[in-house]
N, C-alpha and C. Protein backbone atom coordinates (compact mmCIF):
# COMPACT_ATOMS: atom_id res chain seq x y z
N UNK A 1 12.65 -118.01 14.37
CA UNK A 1 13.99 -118.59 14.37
C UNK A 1 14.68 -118.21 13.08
N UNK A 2 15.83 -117.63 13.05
CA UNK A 2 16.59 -117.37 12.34
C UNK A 2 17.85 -118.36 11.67
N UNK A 3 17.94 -118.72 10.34
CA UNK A 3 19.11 -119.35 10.05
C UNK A 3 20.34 -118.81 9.69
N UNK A 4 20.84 -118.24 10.98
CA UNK A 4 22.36 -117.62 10.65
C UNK A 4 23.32 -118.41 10.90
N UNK A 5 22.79 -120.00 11.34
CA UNK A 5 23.72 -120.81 11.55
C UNK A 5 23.97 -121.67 10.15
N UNK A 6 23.54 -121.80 9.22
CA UNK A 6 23.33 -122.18 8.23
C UNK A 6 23.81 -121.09 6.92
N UNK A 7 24.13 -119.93 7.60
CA UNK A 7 24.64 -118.82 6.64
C UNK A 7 26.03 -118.99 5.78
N UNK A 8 26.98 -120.01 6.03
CA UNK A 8 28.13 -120.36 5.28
C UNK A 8 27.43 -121.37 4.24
N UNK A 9 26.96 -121.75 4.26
CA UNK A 9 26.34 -122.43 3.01
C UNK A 9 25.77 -122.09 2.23
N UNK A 10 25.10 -120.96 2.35
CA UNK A 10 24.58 -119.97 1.06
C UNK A 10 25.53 -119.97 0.59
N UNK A 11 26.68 -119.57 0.86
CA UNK A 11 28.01 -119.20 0.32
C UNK A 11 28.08 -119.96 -1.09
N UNK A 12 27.82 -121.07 -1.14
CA UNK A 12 28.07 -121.76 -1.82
C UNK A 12 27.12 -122.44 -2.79
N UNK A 13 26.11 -121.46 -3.12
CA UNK A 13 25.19 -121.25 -4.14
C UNK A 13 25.46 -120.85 -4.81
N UNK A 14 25.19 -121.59 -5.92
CA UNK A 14 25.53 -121.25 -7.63
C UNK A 14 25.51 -119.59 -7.91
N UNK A 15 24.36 -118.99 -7.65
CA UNK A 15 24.38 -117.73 -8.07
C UNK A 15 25.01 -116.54 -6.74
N UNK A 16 25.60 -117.10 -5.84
CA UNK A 16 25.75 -116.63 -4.74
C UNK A 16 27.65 -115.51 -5.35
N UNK A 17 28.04 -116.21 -6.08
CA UNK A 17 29.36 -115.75 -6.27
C UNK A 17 30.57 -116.33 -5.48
N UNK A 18 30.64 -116.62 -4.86
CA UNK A 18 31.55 -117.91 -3.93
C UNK A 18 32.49 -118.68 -5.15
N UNK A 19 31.33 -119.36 -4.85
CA UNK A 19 31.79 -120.51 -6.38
C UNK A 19 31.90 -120.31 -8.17
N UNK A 20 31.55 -119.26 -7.96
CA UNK A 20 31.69 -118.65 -9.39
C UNK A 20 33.72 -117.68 -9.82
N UNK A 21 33.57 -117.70 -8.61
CA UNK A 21 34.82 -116.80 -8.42
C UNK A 21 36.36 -117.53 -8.78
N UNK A 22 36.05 -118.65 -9.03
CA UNK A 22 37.32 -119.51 -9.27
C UNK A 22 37.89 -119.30 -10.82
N UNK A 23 38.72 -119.26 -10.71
CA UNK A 23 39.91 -118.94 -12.12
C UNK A 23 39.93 -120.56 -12.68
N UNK A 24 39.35 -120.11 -13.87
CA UNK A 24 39.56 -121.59 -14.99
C UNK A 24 41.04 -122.04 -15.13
N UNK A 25 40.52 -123.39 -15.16
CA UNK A 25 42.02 -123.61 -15.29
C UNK A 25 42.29 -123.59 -16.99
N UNK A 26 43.69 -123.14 -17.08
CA UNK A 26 44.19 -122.78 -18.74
C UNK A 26 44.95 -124.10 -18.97
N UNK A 27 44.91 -125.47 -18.76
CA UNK A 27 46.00 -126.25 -19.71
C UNK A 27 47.52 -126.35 -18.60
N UNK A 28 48.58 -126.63 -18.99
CA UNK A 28 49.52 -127.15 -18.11
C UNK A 28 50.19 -126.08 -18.23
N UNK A 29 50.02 -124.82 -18.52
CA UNK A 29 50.89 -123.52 -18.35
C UNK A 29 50.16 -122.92 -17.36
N UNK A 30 49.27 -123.09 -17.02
CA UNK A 30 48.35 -123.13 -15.92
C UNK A 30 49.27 -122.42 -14.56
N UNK A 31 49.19 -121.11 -13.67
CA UNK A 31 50.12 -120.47 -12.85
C UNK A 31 50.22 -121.75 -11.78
N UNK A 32 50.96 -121.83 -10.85
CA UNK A 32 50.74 -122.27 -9.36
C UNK A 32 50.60 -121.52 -8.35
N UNK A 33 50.10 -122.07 -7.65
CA UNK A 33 50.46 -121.06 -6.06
C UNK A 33 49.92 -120.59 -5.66
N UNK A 34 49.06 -119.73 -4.63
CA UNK A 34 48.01 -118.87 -3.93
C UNK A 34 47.91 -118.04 -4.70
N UNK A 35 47.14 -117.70 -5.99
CA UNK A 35 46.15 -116.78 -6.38
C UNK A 35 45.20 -116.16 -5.42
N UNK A 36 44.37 -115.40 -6.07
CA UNK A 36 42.80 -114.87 -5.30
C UNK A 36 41.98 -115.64 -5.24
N UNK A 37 42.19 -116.79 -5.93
CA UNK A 37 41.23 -117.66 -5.52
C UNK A 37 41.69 -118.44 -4.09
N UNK A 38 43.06 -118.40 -4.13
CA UNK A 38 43.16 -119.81 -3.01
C UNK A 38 43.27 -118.35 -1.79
N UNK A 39 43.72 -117.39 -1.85
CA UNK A 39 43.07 -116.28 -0.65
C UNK A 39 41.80 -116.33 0.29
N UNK A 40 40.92 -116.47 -0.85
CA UNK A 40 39.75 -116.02 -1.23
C UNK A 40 39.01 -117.58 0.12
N UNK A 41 39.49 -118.52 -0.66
CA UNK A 41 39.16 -120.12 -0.04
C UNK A 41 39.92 -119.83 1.51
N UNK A 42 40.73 -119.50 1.88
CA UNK A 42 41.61 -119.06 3.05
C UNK A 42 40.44 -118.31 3.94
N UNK A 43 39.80 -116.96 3.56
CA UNK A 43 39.01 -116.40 4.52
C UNK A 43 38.31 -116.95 4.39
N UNK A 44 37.19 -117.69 3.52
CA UNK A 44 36.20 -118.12 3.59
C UNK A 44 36.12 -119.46 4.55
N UNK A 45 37.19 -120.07 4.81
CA UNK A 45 37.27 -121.30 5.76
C UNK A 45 37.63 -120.65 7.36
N UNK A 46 38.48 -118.97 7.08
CA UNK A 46 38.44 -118.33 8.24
C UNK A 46 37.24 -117.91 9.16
N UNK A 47 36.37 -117.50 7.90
CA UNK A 47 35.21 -116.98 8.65
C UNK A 47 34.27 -118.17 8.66
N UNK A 48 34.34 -118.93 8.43
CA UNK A 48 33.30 -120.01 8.88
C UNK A 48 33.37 -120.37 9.95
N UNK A 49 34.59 -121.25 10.43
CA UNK A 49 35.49 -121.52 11.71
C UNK A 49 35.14 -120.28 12.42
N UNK A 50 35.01 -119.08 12.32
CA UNK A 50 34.92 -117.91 13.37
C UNK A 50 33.41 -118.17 13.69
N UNK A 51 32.65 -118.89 12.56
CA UNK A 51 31.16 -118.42 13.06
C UNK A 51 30.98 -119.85 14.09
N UNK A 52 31.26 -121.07 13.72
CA UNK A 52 31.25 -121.95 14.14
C UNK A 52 31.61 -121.76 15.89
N UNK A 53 32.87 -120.93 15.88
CA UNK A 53 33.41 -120.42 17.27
C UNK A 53 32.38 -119.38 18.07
N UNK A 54 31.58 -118.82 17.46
CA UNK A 54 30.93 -117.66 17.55
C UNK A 54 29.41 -118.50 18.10
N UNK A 55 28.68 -119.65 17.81
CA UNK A 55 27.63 -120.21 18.17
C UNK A 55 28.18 -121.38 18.81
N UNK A 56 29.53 -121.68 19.32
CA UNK A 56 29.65 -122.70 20.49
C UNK A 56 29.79 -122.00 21.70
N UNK A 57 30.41 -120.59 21.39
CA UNK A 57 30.23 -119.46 22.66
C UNK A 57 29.19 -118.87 23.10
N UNK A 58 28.31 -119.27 22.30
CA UNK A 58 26.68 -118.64 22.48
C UNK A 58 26.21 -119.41 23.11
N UNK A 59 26.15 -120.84 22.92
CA UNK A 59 25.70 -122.39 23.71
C UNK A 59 26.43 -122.21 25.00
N UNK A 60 27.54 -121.85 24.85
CA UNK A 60 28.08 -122.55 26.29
C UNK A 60 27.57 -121.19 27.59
N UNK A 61 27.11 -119.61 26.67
CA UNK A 61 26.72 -118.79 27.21
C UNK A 61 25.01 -119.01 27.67
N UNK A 62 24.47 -119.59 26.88
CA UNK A 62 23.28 -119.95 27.44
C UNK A 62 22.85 -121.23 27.89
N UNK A 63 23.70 -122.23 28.07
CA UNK A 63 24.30 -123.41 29.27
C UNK A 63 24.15 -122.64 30.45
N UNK A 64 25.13 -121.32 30.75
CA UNK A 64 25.68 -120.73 32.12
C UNK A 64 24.23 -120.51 32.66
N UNK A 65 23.38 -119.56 31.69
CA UNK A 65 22.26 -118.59 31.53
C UNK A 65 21.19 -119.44 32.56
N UNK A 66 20.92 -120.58 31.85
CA UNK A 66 20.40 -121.70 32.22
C UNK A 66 20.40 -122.34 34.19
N UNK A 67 21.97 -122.49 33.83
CA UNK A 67 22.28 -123.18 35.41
C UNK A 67 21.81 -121.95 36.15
N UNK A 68 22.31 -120.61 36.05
CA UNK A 68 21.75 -119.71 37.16
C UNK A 68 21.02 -119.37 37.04
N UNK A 69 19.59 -119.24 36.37
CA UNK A 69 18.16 -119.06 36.55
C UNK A 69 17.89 -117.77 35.23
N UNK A 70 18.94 -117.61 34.62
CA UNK A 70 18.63 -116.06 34.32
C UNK A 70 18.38 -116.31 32.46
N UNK A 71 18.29 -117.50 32.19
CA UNK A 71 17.79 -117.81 30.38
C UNK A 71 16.38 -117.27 30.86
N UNK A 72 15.35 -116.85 29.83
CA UNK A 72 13.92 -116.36 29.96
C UNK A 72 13.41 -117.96 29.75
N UNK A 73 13.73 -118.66 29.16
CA UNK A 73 13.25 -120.57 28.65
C UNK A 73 14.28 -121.21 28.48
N UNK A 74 13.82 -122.74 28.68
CA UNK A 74 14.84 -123.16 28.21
C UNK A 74 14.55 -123.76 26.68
N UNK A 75 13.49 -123.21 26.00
CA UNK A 75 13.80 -123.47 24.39
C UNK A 75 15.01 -122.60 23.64
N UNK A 76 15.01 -121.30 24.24
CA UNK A 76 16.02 -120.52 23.65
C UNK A 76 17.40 -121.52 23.98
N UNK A 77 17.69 -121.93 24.81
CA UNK A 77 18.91 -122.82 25.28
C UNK A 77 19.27 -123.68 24.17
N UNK A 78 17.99 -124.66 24.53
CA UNK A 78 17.94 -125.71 23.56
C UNK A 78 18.61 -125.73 22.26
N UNK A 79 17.99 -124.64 21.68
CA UNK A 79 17.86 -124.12 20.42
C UNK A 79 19.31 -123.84 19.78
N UNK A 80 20.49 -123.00 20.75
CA UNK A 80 21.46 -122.20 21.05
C UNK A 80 22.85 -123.78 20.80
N UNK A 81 22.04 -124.38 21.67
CA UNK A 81 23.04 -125.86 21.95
C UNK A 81 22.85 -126.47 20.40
N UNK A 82 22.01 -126.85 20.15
CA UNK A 82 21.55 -127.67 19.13
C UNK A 82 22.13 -126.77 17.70
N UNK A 83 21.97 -125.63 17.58
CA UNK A 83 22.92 -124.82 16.48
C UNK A 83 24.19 -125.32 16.34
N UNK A 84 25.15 -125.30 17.64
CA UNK A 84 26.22 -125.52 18.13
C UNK A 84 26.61 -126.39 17.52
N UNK A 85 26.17 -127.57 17.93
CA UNK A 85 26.37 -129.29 17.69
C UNK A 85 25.94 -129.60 16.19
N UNK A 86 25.31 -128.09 15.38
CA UNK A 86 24.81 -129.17 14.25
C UNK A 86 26.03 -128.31 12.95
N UNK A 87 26.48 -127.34 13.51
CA UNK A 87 27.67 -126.29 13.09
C UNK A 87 28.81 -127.24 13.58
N UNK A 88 29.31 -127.63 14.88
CA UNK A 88 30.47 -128.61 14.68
C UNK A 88 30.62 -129.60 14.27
N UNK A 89 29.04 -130.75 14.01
CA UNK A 89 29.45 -132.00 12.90
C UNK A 89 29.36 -131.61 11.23
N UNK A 90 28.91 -130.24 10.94
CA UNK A 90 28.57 -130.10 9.84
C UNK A 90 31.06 -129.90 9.68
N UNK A 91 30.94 -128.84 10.42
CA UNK A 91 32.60 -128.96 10.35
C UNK A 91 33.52 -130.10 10.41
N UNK A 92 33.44 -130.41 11.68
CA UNK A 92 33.97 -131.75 11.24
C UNK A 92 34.11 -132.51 10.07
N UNK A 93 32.50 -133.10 9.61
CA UNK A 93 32.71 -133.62 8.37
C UNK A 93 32.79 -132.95 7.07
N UNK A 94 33.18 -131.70 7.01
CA UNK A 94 33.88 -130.75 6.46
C UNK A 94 35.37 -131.47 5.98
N UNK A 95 36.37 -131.55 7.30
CA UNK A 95 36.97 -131.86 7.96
C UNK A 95 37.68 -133.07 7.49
N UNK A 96 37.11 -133.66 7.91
CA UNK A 96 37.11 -135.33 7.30
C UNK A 96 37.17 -135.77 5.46
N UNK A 97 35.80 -134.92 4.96
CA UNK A 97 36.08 -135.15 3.93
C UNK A 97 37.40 -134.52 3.00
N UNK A 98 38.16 -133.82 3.40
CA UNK A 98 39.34 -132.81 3.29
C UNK A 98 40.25 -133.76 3.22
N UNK A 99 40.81 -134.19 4.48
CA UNK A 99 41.19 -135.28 4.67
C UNK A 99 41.34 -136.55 3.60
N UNK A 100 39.86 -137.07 3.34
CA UNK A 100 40.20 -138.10 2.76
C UNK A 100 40.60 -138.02 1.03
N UNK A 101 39.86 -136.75 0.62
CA UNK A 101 40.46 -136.28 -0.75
C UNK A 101 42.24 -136.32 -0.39
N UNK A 102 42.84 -135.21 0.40
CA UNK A 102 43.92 -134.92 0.63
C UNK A 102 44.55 -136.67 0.52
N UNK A 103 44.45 -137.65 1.29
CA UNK A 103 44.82 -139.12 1.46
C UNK A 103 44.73 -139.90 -0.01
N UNK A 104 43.74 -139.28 -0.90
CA UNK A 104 43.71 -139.94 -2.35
C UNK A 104 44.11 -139.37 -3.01
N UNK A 105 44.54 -138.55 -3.23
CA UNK A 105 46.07 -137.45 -3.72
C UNK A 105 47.53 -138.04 -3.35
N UNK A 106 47.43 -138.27 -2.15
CA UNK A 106 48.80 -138.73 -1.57
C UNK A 106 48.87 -140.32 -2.56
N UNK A 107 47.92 -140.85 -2.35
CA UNK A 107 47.87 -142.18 -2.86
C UNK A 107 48.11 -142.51 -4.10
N UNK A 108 47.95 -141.32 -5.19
CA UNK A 108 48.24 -141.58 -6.76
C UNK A 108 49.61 -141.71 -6.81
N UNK A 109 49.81 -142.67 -8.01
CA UNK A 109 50.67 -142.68 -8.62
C UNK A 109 51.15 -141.96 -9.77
N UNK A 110 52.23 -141.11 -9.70
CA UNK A 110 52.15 -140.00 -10.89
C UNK A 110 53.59 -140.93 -11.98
């Protein structure tokens, strides 16, 4: 068994470069606005979401596989589904926690 469902999270290992890639912030002269970093955060939430899309189409392909006789087991199924479901709550609460930062931002008083 392979963890390619778990492959966006390497991403985000210290020595991985992901997270190393962010521009310090300089003080209140500090630029605004979509740099390479906020690009950078743009595909990286693109291609996650693509992979996420990419192993719920695999589940729902070996769901079909399944009903008409033609999966070789149904552990491979299993297996396929269960990626699926553990890639969309890992998103979700992705998701959520986004959200609630975003909501305690809104909430300060400046």
């Amino acid at each position: 068994m392979s963890l390619n469902a778990v492959a966006p999270l390497a991403l985000l290992t210290p020595g991985s470069g992901a997270v190393n890639n962010a521009a310090p912030f300089s003080g209140a002269g500090a630029k605004t606005g979509l740099g390479p970093t906020g690009a950078n955060f743009g595909k990286f939430l693109d291609q996650a979401l693509q992979q996420v899309d990419g192993l719920q189409k695999n589940a729902d392909a070996a769901g079909i596989a399944l009903a008409t006789g033609q999966a070789p087991d149904i552990h491979s199924v299993m297996i396929a589904l269960d990626k699926a479901s553990l890639a969309m709550s890992l998103t979700v609460e992705v998701r959520n926690k986004a959200l609630a930062a975003y909501q305690e931002l809104m909430q300060m008083q400046i």
